[in-house]
Protein backbone atom coordinates (compact mmCIF):
# COMPACT_ATOMS: atom_id res chain seq x y z
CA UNK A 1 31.64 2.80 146.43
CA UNK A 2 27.72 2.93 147.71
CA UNK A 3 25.21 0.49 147.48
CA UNK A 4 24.03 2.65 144.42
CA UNK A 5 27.04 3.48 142.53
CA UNK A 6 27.92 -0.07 142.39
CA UNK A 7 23.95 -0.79 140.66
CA UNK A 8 24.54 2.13 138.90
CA UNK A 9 27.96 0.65 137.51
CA UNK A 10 26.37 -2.78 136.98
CA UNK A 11 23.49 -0.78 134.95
CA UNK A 12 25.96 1.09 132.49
CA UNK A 13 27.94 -1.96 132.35
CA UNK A 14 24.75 -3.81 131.05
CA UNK A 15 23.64 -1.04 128.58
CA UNK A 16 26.88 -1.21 127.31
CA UNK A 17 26.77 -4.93 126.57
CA UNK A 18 23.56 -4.74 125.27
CA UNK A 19 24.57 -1.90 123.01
CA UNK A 20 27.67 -4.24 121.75
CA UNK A 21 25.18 -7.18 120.87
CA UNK A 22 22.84 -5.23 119.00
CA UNK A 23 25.44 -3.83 116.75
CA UNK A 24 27.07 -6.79 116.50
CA UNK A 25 24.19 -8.34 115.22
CA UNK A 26 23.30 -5.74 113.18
CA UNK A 27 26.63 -6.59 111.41
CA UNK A 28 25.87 -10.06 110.76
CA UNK A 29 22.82 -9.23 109.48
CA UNK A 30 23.57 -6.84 106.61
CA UNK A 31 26.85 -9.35 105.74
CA UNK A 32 24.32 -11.68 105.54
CA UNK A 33 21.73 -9.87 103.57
CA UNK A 34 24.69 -8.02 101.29
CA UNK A 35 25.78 -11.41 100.23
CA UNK A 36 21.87 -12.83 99.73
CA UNK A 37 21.98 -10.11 97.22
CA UNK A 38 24.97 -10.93 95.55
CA UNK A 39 23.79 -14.44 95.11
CA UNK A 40 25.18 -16.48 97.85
CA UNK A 41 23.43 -19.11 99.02
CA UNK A 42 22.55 -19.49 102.90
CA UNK A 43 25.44 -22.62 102.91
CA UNK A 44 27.91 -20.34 101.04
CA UNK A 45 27.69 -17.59 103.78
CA UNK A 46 28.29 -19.83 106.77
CA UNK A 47 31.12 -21.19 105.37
CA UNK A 48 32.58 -18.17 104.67
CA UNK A 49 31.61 -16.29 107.79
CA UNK A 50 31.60 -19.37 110.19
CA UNK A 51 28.15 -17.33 111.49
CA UNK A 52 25.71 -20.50 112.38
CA UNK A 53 23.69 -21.81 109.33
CA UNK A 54 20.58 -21.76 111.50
CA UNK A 55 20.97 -17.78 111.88
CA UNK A 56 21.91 -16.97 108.46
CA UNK A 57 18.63 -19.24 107.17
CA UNK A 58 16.74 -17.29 109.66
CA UNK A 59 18.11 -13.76 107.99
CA UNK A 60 17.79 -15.28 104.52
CA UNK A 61 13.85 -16.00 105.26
CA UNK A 62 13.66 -13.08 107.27
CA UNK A 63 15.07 -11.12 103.89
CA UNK A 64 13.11 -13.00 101.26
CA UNK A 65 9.60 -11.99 103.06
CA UNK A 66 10.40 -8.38 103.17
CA UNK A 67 11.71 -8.44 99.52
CA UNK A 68 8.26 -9.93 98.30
């Protein structure tokens, strides 16, 4: 493998990470948001979900503000 192949590897290899993350937290963010709107409080969700409180407060304020 060339000097390039092997940045071009490393470059796909990235993208394809990054792609993972976003979708992953895409994910956690409409749990999140689904479950705001079935009356769950921010607490109830982490618990449930084990996802950080700190991030699902962030959604929930995040979700409140665009709601208003």
């Amino acid at each position: 493998m060339c000097t390039v192949e092997y940045y071009e590897q490393l470059h796909n290899d990235s993208t394809r990470q990054e792609g993972f993350d976003e979708g992953y937290n895409t994910s956690q963010k409409e749990i999140i948001t689904n479950a705001l709107d079935n009356g769950r409080t921010p607490e109830q969700i982490s618990d449930f979900t084990g996802i950080d409180l700190k991030i699902v407060q962030e959604v929930a304020d995040k979700h409140i503000n665009e709601n208003s």
